[in-house]
Protein backbone atom coordinates (compact mmCIF):
# COMPACT_ATOMS: atom_id res chain seq x y z
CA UNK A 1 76.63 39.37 -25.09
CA UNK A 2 74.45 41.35 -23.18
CA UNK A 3 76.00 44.11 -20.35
CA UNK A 4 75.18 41.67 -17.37
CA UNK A 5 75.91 38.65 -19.50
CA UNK A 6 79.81 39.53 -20.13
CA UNK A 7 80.07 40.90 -16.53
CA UNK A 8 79.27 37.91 -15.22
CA UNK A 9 80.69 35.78 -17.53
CA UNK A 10 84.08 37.99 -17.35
CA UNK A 11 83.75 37.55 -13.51
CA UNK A 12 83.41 33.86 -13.02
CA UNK A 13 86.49 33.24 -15.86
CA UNK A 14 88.12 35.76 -13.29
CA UNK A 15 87.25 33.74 -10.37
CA UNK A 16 88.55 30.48 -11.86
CA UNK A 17 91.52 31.77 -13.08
CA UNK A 18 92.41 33.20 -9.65
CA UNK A 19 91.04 29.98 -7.08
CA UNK A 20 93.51 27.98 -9.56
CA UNK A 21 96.34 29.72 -8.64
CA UNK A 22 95.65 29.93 -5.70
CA UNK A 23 95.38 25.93 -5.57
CA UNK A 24 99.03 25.55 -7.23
CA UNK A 25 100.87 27.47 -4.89
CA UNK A 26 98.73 25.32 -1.94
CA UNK A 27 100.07 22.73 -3.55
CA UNK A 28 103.66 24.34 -3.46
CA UNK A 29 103.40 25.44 0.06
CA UNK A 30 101.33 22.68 1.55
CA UNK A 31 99.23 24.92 3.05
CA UNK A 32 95.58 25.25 1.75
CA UNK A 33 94.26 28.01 4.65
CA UNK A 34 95.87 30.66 1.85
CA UNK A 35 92.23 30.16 0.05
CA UNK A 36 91.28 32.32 3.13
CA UNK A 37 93.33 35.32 2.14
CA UNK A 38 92.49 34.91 -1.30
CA UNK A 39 88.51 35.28 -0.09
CA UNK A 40 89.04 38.98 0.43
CA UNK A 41 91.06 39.39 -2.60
CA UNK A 42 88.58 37.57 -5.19
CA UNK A 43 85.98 39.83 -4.35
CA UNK A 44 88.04 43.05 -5.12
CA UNK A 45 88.71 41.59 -8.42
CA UNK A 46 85.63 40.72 -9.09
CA UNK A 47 84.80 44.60 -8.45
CA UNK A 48 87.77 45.56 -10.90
CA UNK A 49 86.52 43.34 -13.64
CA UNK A 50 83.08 44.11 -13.16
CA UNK A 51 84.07 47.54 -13.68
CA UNK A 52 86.16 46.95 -16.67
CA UNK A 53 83.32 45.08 -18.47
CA UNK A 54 80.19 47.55 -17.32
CA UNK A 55 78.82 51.10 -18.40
CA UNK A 56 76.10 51.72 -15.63
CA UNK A 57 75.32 54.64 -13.53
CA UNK A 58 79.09 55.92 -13.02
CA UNK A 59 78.38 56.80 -8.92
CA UNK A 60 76.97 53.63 -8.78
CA UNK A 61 79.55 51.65 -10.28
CA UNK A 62 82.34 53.88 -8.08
CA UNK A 63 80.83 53.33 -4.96
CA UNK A 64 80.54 49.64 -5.44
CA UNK A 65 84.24 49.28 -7.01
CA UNK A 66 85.88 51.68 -4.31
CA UNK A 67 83.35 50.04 -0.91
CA UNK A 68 84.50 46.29 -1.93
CA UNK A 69 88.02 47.34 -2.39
CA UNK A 70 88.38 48.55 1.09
CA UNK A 71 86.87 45.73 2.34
CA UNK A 72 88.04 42.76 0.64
CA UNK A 73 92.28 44.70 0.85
CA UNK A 74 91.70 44.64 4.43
CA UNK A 75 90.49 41.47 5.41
CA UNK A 76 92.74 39.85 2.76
CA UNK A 77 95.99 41.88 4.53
CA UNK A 78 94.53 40.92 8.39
CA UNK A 79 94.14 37.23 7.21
CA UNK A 80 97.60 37.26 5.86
CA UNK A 81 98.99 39.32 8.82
CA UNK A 82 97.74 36.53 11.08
CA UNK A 83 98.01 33.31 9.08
CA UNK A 84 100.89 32.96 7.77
CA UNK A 85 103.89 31.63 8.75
CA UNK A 86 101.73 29.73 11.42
CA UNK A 87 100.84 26.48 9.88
CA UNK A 88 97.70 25.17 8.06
CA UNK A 89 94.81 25.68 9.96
CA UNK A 90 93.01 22.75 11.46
CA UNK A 91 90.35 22.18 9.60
CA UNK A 92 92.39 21.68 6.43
CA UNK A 93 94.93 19.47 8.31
CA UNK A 94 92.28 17.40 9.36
CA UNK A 95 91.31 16.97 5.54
CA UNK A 96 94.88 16.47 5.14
CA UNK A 97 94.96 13.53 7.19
CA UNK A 98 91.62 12.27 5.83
CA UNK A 99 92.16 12.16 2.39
CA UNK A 100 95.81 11.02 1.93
CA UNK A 101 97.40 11.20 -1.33
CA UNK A 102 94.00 12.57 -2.41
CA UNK A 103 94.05 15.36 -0.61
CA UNK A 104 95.72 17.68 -3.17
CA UNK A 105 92.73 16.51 -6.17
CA UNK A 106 90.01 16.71 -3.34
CA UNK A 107 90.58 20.38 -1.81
CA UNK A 108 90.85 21.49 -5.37
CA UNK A 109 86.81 20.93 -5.95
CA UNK A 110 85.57 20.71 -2.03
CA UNK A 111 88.00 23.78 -0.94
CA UNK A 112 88.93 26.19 -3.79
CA UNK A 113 86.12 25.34 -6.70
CA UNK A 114 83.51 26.01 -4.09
CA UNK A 115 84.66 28.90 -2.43
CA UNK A 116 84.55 30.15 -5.97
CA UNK A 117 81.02 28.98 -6.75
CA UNK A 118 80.02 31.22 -3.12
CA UNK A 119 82.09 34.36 -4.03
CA UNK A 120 80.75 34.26 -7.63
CA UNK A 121 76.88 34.37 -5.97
CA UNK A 122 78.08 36.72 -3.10
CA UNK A 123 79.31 39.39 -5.38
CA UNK A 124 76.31 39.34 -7.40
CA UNK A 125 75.42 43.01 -5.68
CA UNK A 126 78.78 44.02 -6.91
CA UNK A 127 78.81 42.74 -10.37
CA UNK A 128 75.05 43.41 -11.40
CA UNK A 129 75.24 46.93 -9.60
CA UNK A 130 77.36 47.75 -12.20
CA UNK A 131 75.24 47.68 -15.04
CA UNK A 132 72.87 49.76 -15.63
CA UNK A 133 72.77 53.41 -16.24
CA UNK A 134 69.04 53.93 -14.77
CA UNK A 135 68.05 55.16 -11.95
CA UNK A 136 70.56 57.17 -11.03
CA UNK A 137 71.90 57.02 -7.35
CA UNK A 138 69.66 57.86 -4.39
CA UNK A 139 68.22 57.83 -1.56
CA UNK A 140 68.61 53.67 -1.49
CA UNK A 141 72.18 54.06 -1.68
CA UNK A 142 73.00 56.21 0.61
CA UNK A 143 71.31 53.85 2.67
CA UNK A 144 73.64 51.11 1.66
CA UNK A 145 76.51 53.46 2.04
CA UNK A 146 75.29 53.59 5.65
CA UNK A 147 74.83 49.84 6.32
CA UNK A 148 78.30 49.74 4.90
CA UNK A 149 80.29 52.27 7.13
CA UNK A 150 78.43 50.33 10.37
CA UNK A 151 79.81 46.97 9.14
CA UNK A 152 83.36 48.15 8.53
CA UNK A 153 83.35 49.57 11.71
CA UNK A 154 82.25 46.23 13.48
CA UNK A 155 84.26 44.50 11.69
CA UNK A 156 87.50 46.06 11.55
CA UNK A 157 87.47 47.56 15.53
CA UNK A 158 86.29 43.54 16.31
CA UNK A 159 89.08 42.41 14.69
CA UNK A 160 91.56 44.60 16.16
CA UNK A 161 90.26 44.98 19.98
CA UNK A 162 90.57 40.76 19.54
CA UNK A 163 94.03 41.25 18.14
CA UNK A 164 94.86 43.00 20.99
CA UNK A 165 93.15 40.71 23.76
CA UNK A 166 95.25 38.03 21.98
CA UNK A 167 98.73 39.93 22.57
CA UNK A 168 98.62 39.93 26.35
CA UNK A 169 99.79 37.20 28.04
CA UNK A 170 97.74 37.94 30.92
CA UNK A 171 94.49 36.88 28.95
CA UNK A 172 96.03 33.37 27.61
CA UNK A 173 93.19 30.89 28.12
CA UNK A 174 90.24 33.76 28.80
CA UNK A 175 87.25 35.19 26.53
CA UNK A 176 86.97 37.96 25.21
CA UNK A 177 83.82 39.74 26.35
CA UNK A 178 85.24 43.46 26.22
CA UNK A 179 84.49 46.65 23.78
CA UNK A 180 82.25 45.15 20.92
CA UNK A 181 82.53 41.73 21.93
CA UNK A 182 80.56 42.67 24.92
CA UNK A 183 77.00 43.19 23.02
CA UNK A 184 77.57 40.61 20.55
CA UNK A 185 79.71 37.26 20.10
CA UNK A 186 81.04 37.90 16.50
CA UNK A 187 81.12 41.39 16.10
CA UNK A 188 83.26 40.52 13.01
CA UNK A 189 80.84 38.51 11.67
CA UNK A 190 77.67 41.11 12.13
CA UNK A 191 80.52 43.05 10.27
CA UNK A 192 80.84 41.47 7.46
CA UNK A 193 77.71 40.85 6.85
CA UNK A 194 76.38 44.59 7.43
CA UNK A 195 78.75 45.07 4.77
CA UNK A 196 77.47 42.77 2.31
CA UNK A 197 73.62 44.11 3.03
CA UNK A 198 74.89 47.44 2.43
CA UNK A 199 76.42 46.68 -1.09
CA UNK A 200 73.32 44.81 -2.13
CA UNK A 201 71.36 47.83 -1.20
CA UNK A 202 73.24 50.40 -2.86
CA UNK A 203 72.91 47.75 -5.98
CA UNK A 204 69.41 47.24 -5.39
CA UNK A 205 68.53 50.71 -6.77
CA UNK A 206 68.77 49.02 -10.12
CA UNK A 207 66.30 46.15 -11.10
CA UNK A 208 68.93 43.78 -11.73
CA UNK A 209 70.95 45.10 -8.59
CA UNK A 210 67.49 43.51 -6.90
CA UNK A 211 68.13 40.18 -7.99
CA UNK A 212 71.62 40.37 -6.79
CA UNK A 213 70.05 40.64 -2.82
CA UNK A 214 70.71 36.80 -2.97
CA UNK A 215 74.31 37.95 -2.53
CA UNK A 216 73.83 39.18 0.88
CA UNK A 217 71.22 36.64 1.86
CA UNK A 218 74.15 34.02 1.04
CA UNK A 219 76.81 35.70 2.99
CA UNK A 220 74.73 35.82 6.12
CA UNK A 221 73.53 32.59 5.99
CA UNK A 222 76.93 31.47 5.66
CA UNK A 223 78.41 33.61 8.59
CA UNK A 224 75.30 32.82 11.06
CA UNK A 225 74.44 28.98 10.30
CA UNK A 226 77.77 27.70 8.48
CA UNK A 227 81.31 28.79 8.95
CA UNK A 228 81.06 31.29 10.98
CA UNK A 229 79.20 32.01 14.37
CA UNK A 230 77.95 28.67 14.75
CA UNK A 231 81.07 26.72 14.06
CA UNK A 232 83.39 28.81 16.10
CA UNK A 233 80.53 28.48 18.84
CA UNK A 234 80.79 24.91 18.85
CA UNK A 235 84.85 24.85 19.05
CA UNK A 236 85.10 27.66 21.59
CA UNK A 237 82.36 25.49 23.63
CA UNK A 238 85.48 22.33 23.42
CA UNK A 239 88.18 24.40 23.90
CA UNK A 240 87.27 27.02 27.23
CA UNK A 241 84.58 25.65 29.56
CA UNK A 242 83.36 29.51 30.20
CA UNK A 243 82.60 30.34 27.15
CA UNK A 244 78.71 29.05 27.98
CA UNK A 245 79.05 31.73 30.47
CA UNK A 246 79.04 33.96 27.53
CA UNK A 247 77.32 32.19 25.10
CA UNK A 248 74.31 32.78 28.10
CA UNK A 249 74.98 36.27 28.67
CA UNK A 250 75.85 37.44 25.03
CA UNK A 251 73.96 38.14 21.73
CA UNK A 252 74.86 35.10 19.34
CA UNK A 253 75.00 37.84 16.41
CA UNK A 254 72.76 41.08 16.67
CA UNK A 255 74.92 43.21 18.54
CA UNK A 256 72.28 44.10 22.42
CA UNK A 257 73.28 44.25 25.37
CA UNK A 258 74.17 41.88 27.46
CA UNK A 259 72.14 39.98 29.77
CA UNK A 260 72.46 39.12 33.33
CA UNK A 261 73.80 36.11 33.93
């Protein structure tokens, strides 16, 4: 095999090895929103392996192992921190109920097999990244580096000023619409995917690392038109009548400021 061939070989056996463990103990605890905490963790070992398997440019390949780590241990611990022990979420009950007896065969391929398929093309940046020695690491990545630190920063303070809105009694019922959540909706979101455009352009120094931008194109399309800002858009719409208020005054995504309602 060739250097990108066994990383990404070694990284999908990795990935499929993982999502069906992950599906057993579902299976054990009844509870198939743990595929959520598992998101962040997948992508951290697909960094590991991909590291293992690789001999590229040594910065390079650091940077890329040590910048997913961070990312994917922290949203896998917050996910974890705030899921469980609190039920299945919704959207998995309401499969639940759906498919029966079923259930347990169907979330294996519509729940766990294709989360795998999306981290396996997400983590492209990270896995091809890795492999070659030339060029060496420059002015691109730094770049990336950059793009990073912004989307762990909107990310993780988004995460925790909503944590925090979410402990006070007083704001049971209200939307959020202080500290980052004032310029944009889903600072989280912006976040995450900052982060993702930042790994794919400290990758994209390399010509394969190029390729891999369909990693971050993925992710954002994902976060903006999928299951992300859109969907939790549409449910906050249901759930808290003044949320238009904000959708009207507030950036759906690209953190500006706000307008005037």
């Amino acid at each position: 095999m060739t250097g990108a061939t066994l990383v990404l070989v070694g990284s999908a056996v990795a990935i499929i090895c993982m999502m069906l463990c992950v599906w057993a103990i579902s299976l054990v605890m009844r509870d198939a929103s743990i595929v959520d905490i598992a998101w962040g963790s997948g992508f951290v070992l697909v960094a590991w392996v991909s590291y293992w398997l690789s001999d590229g440019n040594s910065t390079r390949s650091l940077l890329l192992l040590v910048l997913t780590t961070i990312w994917g241990a922290r949203l896998a611990f917050y996910l974890a921190k705030r899921n469980l022990g609190h039920g299945e979420d919704f959207r998995y009950q309401s499969m639940r109920r759906k498919h029966g007896d079923r259930f347990p065969i169907v979330s294996l391929y519509t729940v766990f097999a294709l989360q795998g398929v999306l981290m396996w093309i997400v983590s492209l940046p990270v896995q091809l990244g890795q492999v070659r020695l030339d060029p060496s690491f420059g002015l691109l990545g730094v770049l990336g580096v950059l793009v990073w630190c912004v989307g762990m920063f909107f990310e993780a303070v988004g995460d925790a000023q909503l944590a925090r809105f979410k402990r006070n009694p007083n704001n049971k019922g209200q939307v959020m619409d202080t500290g980052l959540w004032r310029y944009t909706r889903h600072p989280n979101y912006f976040g995450d995917s900052c982060v993702w455009w930042g790994l794919g352009l400290i990758a994209a120094e390399s010509a394969l690392g190029k390729i891999a931008l369909i990693g971050p194109v993925l992710m954002t399309v994902l976060l903006v038109r999928v299951s992300g800002a859109a969907l939790l858009d549409k449910i906050m719409l249901k759930r808290k009548p003044q949320y238009a208020d904000y959708v009207a005054t507030t950036s759906g995504f690209i953190p500006r400021r706000p307008k005037k309602n």
